[in-house]
C-alpha atoms as a PDB file:
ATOM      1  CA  UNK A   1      -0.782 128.169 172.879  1.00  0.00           C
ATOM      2  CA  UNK A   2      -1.168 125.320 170.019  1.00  0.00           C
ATOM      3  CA  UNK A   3      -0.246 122.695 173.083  1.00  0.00           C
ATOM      4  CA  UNK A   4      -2.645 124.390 175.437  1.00  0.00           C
ATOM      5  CA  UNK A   5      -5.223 124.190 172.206  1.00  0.00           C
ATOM      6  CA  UNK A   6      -4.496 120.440 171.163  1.00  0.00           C
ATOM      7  CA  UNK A   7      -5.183 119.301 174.878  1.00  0.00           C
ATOM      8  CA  UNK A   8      -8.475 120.527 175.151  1.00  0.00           C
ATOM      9  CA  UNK A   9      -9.335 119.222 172.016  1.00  0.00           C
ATOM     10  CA  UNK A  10      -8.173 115.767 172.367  1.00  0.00           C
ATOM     11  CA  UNK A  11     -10.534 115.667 175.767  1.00  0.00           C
ATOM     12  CA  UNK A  12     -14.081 115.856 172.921  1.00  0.00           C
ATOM     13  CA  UNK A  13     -12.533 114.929 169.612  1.00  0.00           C
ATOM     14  CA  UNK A  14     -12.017 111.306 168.748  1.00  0.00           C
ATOM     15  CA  UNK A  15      -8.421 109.718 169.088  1.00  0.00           C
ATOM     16  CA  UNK A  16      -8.224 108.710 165.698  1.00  0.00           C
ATOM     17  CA  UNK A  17      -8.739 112.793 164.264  1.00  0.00           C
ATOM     18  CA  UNK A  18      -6.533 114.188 167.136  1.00  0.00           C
ATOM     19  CA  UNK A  19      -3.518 111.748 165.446  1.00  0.00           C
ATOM     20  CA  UNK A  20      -4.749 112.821 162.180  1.00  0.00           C
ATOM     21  CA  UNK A  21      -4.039 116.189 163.137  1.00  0.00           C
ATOM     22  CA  UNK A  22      -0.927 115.702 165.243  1.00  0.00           C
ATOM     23  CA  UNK A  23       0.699 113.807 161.897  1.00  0.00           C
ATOM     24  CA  UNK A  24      -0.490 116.797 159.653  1.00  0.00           C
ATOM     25  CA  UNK A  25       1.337 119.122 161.872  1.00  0.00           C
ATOM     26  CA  UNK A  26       4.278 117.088 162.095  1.00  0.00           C
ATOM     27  CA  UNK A  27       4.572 116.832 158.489  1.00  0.00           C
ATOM     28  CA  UNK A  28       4.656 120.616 158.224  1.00  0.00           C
ATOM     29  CA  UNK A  29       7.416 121.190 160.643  1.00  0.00           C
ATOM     30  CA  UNK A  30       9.303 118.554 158.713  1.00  0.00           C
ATOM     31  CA  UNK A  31       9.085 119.939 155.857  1.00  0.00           C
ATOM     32  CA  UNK A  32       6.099 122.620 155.009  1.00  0.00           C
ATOM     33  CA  UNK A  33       4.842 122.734 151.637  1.00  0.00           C
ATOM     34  CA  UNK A  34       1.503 125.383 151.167  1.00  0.00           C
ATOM     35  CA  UNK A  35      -0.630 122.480 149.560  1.00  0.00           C
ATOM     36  CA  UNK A  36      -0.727 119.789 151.640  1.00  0.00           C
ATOM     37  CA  UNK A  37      -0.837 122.748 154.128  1.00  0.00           C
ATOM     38  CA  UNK A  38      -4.414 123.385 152.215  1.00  0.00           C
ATOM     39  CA  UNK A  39      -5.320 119.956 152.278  1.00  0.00           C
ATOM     40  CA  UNK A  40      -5.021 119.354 156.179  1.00  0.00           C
ATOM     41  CA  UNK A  41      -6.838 122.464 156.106  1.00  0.00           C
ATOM     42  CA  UNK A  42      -9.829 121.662 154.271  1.00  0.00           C
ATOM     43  CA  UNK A  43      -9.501 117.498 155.376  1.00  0.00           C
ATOM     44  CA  UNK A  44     -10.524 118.733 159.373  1.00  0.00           C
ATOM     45  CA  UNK A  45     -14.246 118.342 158.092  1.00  0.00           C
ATOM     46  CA  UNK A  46     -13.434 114.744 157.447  1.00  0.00           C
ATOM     47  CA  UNK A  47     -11.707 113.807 160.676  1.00  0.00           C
ATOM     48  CA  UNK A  48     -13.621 116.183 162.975  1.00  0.00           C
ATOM     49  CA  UNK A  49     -17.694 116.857 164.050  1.00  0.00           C
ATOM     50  CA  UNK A  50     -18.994 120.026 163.144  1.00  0.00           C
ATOM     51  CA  UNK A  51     -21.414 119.495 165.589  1.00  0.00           C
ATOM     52  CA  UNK A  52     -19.199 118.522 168.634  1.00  0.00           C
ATOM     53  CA  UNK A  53     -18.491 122.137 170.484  1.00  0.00           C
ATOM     54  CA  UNK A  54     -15.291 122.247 172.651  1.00  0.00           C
ATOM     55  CA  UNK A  55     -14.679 123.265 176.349  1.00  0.00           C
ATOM     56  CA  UNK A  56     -11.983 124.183 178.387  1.00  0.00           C
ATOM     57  CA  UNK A  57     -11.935 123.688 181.878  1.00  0.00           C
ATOM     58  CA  UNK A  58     -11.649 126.935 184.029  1.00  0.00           C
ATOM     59  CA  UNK A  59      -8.139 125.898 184.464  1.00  0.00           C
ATOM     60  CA  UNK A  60      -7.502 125.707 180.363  1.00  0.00           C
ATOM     61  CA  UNK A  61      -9.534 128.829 180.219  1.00  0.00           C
ATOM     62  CA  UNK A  62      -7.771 130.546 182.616  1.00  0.00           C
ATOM     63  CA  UNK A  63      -4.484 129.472 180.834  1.00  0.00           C
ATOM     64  CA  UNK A  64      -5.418 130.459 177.637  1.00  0.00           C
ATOM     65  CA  UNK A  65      -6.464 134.045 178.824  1.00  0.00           C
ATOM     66  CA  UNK A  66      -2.501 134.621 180.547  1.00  0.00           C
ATOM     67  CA  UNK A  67      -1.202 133.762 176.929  1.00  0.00           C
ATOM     68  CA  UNK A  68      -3.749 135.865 175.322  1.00  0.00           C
ATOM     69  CA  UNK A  69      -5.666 138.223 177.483  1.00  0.00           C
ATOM     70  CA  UNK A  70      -9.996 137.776 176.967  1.00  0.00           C
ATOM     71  CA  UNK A  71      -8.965 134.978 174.457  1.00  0.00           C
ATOM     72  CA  UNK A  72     -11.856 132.512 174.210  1.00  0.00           C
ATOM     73  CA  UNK A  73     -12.904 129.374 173.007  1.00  0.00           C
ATOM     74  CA  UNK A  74     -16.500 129.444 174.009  1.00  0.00           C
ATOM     75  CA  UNK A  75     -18.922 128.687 171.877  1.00  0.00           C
ATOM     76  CA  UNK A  76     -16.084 126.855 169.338  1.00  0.00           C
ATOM     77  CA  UNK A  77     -16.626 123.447 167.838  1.00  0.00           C
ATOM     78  CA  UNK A  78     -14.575 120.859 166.941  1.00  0.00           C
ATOM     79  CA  UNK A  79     -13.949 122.277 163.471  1.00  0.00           C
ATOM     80  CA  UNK A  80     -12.995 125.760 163.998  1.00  0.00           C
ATOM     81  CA  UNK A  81     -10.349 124.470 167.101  1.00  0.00           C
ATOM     82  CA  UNK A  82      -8.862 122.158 164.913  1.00  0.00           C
ATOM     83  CA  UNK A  83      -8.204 124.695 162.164  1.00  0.00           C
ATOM     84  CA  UNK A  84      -7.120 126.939 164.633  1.00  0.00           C
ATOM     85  CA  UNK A  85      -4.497 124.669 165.334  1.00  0.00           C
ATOM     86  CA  UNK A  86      -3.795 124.184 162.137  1.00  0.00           C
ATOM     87  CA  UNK A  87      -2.959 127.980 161.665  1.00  0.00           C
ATOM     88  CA  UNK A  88      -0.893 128.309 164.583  1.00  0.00           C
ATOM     89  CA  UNK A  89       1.586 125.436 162.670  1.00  0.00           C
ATOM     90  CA  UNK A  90       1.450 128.094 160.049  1.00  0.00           C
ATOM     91  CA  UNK A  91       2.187 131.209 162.242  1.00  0.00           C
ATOM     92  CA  UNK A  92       6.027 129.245 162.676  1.00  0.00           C
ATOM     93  CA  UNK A  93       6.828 129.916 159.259  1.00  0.00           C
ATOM     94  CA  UNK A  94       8.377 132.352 157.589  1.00  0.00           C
ATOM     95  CA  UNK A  95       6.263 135.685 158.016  1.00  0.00           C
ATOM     96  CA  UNK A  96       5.723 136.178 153.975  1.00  0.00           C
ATOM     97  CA  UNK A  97       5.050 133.087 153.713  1.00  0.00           C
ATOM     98  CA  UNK A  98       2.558 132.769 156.521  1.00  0.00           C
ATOM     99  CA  UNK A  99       0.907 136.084 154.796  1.00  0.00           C
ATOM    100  CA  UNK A 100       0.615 134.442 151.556  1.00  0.00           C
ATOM    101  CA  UNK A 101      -0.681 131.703 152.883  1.00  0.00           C
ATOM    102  CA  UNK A 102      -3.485 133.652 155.147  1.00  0.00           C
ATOM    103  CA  UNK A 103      -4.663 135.647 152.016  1.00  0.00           C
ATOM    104  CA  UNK A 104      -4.752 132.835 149.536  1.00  0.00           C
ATOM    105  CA  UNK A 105      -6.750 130.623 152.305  1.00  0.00           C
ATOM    106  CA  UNK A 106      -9.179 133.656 152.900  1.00  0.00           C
ATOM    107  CA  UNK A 107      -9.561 133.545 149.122  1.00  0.00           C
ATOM    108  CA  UNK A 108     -10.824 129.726 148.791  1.00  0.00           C
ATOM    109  CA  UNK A 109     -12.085 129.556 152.156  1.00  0.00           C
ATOM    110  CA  UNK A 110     -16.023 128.378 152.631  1.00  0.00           C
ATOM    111  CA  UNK A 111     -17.470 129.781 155.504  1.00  0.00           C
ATOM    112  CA  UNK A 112     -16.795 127.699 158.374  1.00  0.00           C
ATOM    113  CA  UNK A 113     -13.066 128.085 157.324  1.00  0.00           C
ATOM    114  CA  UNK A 114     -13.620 131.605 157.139  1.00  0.00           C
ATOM    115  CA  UNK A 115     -14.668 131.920 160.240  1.00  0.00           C
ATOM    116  CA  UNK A 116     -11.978 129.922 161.859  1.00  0.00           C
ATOM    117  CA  UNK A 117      -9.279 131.854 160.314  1.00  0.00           C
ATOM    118  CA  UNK A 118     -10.962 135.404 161.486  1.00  0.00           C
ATOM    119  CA  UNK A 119     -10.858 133.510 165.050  1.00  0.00           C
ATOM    120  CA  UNK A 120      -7.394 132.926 164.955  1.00  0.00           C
ATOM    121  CA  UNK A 121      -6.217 136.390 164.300  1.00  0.00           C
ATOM    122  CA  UNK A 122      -5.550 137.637 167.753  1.00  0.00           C
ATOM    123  CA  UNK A 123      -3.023 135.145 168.578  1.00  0.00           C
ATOM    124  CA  UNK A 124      -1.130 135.234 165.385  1.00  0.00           C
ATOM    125  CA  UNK A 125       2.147 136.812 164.214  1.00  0.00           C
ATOM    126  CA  UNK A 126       2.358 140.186 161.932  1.00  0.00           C
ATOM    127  CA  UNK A 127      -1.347 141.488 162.999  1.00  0.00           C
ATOM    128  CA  UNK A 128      -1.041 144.762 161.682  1.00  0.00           C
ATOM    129  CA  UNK A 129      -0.957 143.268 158.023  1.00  0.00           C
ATOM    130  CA  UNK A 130      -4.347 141.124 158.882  1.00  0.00           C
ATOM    131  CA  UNK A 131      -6.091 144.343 160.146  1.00  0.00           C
ATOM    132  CA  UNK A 132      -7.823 145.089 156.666  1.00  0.00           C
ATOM    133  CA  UNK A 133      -8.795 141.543 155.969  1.00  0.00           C
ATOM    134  CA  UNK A 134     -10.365 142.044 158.859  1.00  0.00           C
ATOM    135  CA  UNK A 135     -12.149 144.775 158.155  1.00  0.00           C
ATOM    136  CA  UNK A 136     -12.851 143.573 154.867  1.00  0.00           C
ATOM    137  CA  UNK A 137     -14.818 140.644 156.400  1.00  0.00           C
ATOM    138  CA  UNK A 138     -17.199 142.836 158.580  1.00  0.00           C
ATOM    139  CA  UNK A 139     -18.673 144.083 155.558  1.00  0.00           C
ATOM    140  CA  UNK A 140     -20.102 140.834 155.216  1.00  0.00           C
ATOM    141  CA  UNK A 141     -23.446 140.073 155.294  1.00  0.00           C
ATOM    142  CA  UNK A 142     -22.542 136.215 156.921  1.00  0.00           C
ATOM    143  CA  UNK A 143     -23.618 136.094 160.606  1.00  0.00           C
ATOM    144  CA  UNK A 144     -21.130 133.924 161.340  1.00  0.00           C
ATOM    145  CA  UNK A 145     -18.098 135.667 159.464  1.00  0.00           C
ATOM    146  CA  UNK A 146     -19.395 138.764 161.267  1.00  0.00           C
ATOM    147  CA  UNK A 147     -19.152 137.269 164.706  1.00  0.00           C
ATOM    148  CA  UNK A 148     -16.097 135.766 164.652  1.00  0.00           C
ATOM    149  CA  UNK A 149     -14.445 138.990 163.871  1.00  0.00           C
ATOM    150  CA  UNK A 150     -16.847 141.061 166.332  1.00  0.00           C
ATOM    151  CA  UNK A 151     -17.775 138.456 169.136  1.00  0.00           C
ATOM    152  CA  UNK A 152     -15.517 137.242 171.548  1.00  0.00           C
ATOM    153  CA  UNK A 153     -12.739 138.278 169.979  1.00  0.00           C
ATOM    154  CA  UNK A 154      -9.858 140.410 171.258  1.00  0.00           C
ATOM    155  CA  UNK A 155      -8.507 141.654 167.682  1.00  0.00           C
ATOM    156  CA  UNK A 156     -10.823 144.595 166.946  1.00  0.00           C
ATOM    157  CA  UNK A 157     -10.251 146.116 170.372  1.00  0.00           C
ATOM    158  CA  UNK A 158      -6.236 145.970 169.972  1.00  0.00           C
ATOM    159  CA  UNK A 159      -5.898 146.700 166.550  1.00  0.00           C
ATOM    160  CA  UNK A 160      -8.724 148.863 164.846  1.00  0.00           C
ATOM    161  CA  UNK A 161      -8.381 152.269 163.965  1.00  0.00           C
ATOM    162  CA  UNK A 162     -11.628 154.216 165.631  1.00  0.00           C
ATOM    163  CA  UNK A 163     -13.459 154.314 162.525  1.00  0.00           C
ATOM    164  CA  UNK A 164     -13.562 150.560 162.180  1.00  0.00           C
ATOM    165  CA  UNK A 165     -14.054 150.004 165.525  1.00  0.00           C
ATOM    166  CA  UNK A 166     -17.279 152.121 165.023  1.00  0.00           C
ATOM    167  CA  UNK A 167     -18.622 151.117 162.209  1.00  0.00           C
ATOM    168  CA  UNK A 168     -18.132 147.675 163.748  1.00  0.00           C
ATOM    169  CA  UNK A 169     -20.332 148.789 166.623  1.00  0.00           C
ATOM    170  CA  UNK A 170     -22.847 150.371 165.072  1.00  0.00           C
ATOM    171  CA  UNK A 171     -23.307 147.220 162.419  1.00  0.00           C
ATOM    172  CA  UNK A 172     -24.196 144.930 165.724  1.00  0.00           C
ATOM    173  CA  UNK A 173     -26.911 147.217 166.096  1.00  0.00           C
ATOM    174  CA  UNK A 174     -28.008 147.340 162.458  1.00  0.00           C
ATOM    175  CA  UNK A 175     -27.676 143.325 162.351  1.00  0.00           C
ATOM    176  CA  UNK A 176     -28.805 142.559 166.271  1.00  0.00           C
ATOM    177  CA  UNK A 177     -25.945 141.026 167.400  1.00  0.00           C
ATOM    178  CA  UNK A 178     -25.226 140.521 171.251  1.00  0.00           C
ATOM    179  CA  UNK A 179     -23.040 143.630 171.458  1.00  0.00           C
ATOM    180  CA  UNK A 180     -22.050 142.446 175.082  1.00  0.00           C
ATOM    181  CA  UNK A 181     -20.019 139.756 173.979  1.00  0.00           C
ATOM    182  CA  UNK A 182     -17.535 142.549 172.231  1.00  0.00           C
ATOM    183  CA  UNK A 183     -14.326 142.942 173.916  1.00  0.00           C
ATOM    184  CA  UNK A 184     -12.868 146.497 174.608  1.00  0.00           C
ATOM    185  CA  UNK A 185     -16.261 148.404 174.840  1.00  0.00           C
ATOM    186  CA  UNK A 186     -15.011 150.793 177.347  1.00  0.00           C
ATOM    187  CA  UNK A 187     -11.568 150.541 176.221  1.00  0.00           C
ATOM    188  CA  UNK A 188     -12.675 151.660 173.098  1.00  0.00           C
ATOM    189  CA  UNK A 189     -15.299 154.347 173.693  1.00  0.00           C
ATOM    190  CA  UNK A 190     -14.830 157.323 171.833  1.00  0.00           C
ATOM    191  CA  UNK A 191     -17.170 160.835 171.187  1.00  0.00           C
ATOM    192  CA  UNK A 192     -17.439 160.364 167.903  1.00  0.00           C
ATOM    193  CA  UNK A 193     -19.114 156.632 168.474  1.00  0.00           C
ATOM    194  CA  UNK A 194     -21.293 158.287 171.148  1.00  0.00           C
ATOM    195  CA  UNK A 195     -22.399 161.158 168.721  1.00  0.00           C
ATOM    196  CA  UNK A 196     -22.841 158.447 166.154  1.00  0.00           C
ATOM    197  CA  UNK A 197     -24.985 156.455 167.983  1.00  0.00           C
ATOM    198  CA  UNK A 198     -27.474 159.457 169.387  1.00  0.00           C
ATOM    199  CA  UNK A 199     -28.211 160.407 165.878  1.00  0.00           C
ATOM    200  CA  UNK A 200     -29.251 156.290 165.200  1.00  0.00           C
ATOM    201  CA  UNK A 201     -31.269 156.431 168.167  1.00  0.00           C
ATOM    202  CA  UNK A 202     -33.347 159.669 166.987  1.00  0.00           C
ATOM    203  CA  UNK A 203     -33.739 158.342 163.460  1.00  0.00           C
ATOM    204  CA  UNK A 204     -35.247 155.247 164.847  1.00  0.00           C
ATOM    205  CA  UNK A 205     -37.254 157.543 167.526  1.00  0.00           C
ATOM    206  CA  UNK A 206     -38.512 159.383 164.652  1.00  0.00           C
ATOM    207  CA  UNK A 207     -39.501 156.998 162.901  1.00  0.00           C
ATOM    208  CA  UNK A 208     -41.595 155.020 166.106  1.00  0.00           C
ATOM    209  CA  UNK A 209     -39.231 152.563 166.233  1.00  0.00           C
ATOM    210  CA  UNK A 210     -36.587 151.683 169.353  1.00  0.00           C
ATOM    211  CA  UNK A 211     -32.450 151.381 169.229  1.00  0.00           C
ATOM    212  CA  UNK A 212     -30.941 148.462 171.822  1.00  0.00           C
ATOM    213  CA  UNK A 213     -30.441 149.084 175.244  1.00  0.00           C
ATOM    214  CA  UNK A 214     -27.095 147.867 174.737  1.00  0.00           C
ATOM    215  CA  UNK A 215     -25.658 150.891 172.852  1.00  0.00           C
ATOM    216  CA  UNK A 216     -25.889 153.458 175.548  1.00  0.00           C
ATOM    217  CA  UNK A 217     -23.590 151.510 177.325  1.00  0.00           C
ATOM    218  CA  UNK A 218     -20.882 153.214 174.375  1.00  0.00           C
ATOM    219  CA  UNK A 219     -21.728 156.882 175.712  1.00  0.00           C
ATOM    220  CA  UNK A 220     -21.343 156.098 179.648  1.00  0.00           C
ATOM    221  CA  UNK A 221     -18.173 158.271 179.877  1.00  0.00           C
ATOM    222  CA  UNK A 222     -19.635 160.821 177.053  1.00  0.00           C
ATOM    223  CA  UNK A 223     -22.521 162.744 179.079  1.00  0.00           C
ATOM    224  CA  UNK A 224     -22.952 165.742 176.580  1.00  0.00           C
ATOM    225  CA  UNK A 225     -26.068 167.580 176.737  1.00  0.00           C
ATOM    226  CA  UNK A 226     -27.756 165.406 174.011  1.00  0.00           C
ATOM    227  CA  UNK A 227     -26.772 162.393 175.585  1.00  0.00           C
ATOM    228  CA  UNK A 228     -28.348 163.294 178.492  1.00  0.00           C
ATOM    229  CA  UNK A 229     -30.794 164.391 177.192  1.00  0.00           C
ATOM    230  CA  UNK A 230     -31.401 161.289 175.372  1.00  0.00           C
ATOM    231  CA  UNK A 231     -31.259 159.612 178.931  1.00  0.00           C
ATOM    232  CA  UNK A 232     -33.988 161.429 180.106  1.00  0.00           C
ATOM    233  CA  UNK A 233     -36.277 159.922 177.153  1.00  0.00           C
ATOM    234  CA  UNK A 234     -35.314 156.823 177.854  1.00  0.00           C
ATOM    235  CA  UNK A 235     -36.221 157.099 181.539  1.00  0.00           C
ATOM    236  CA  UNK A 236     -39.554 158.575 180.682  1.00  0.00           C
ATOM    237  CA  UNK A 237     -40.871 156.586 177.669  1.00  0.00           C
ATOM    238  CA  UNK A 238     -37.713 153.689 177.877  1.00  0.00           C
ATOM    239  CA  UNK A 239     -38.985 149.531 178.515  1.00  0.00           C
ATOM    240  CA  UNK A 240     -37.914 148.297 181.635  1.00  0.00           C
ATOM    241  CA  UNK A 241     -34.692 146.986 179.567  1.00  0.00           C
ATOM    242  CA  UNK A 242     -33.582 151.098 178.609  1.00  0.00           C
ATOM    243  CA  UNK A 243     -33.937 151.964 182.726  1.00  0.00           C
ATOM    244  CA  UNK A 244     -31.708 148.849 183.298  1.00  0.00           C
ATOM    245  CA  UNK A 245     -28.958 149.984 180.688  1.00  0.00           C
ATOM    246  CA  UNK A 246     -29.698 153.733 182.375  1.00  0.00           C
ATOM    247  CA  UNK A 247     -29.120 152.253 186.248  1.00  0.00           C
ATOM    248  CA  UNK A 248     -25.761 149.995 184.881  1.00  0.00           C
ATOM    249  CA  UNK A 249     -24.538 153.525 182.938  1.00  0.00           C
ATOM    250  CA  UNK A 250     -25.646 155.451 186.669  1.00  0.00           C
ATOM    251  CA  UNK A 251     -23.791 153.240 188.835  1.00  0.00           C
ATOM    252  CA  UNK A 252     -20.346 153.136 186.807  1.00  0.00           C
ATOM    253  CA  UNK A 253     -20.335 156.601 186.012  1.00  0.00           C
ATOM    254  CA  UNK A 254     -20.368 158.589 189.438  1.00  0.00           C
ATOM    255  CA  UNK A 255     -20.707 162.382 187.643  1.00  0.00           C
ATOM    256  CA  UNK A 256     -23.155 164.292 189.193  1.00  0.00           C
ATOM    257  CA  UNK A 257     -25.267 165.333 186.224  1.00  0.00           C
ATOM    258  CA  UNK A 258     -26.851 161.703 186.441  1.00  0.00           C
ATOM    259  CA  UNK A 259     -28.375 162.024 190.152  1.00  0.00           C
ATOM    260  CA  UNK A 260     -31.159 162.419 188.951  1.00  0.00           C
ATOM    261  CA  UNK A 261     -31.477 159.226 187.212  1.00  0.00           C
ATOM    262  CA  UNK A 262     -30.282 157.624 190.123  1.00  0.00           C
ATOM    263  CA  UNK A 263     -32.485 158.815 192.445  1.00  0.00           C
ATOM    264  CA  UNK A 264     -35.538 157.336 189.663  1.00  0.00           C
ATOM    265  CA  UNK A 265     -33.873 153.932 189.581  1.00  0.00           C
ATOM    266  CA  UNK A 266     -33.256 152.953 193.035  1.00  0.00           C
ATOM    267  CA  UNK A 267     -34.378 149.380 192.721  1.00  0.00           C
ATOM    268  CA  UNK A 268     -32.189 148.981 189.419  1.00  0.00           C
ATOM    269  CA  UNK A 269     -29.751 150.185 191.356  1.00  0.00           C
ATOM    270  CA  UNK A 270     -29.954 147.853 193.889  1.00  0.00           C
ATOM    271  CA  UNK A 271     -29.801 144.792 191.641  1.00  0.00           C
ATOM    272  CA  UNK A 272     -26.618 146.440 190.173  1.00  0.00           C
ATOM    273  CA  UNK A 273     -25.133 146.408 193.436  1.00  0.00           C
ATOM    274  CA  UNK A 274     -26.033 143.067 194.105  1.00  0.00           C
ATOM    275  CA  UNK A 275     -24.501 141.902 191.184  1.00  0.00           C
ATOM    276  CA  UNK A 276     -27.978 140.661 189.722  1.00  0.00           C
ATOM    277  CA  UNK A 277     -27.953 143.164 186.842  1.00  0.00           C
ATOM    278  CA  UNK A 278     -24.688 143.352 185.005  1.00  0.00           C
ATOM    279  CA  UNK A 279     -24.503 144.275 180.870  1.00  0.00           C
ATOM    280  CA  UNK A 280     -23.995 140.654 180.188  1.00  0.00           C
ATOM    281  CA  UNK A 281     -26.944 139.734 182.372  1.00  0.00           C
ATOM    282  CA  UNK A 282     -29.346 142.590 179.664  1.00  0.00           C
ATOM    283  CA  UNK A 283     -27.280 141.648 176.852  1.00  0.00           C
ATOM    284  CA  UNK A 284     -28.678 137.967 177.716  1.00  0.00           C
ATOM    285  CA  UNK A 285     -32.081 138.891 177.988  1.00  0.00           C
ATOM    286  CA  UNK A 286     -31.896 140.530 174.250  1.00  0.00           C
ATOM    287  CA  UNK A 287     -30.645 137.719 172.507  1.00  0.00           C
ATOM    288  CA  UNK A 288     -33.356 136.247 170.344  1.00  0.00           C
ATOM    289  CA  UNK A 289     -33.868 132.669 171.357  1.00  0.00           C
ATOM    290  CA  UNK A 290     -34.457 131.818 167.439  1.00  0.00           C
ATOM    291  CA  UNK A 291     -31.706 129.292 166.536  1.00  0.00           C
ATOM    292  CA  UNK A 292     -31.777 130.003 162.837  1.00  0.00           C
ATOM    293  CA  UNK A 293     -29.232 132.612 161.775  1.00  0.00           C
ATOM    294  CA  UNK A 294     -29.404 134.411 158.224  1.00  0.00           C
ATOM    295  CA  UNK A 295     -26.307 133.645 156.659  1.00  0.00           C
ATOM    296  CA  UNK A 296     -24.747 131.097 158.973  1.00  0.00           C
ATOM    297  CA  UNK A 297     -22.491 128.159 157.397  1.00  0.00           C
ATOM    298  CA  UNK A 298     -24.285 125.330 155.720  1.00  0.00           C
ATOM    299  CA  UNK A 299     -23.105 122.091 156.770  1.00  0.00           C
ATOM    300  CA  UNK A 300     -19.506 120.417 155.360  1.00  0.00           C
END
């Protein structure tokens, strides 16, 4: 994985930072010492852009993904791959040592290097013991701490106990983040999320306001009486975007107790079977265009 890593970042980062790197690393297989471990660490904002994002080919991409199954680096710049990198050379040592070195990084870490090391966790060694750091950093308020760990990332999905993986959930909602880009949804689907998330959606109702269309994608394999009962709101005083969640949930779900909201949404149907309306597709058309994020990383 660090080889399949280093080559797509060589193709956008400059020659002299990728040898930078490359001569970091090879110190530390030489002979690894935790500080100048830190120090290659913190130095990628010297040698790297923080404004230069990375791409993989569909090849790389593709690659990456047989190593690590819905592993991505989209989205990633320069800084967070390097550092990435950087903690798969740690991942070879010793496992205590690699713990030790995790925790006390997470402790001194600014944000950007938070974020990268969050990233990281699916594809490195002893994940069980990272599972409350993890968990730990969702209760941030950071955007970008909380996406890293929620967004994109395989980690939650494989490792979280179903009261994390909830609360997780229902915190994209609270926060309005782009719940599509979590990976496991239907893995992960439970009751008690479902329950969870029809009692949001009648305090907001209550109090005249709305819950994303996203979230009833969570209770597609959970049709209690509530929840459809809940559908049936949402087909008669929903947004276009609610019968569009309603049509995606209708068309994945063949029980019979949702005919009826099939037989209301025939032309969201038909875009669903075209392959015009998928969840990503509505989760895209939620996102607010507004580039400014509360919380995100101020510049190195």
């Amino acid at each position: 994985m660090r080889d399949r890593l280093l080559e797509i970042l060589a193709s956008s980062a400059s020659p002299d930072a990728v040898a930078w790197l490359n001569e970091s690393i090879a110190g530390g297989e030489a002979n690894f010492e935790k500080r100048p471990f830190y120090y290659a660490f913190s130095g990628v904002s010297r040698h790297f852009h923080k404004q230069a994002h990375v791409a993989a080919t569909e090849a790389q991409a593709e690659a990456l993904k047989e190593i690590c199954p819905d592993f991505t680096i989209s989205g990633w710049d320069e800084f967070r791959l390097a550092r990435v990198i950087l903690l798969l050379h740690l991942a070879d040592q010793d496992e205590a040592v690699f713990l030790e070195t995790i925790e006390a990084l997470l402790n001194t870490a600014d944000l950007r290097e938070q974020a990268a090391i969050f990233s990281a966790y699916a594809l490195l060694p002893a994940q069980e013991a990272l599972v409350e750091s993890a968990i730990d950093g969702l209760r941030s308020n950071i955007v970008d701490i909380y996406d890293a760990i929620a967004l994109g990332n395989p980690f939650p999905a494989a490792h979280f106990s179903d009261e994390a993986w909830n609360q997780m959930i229902l915190k994209t909602f609270f926060i309005n983040r782009p719940n599509f880009r979590v990976i496991g949804i239907e893995k992960r689907a439970n009751a008690d999320l479902t329950e969870a998330i029809s009692d949001l959606a009648h305090e907001r109702w209550a109090a005249g306001r709305t819950i994303s269309p996203e979230a009833w994608r969570h209770c597609a394999d959970f049709l209690t009486e509530t929840i459809l009962s809940d559908f049936n709101h949402l087909l008669e005083k929903g947004d276009s975007t609610d019968r569009q969640a309603l049509a995606l949930i209708a068309a994945g779900n063949p029980d019979k107790a949702l005919d009826a909201i099939r037989k209301e949404l025939q032309e969201e149907l038909a875009s669903v079977k075209s392959g015009d309306l998928t969840w990503d597709s509505l989760g895209l058309s939620l996102v607010d265009p507004s580039p400014a994020l509360n919380g995100s990383p101020s510049d190195d």
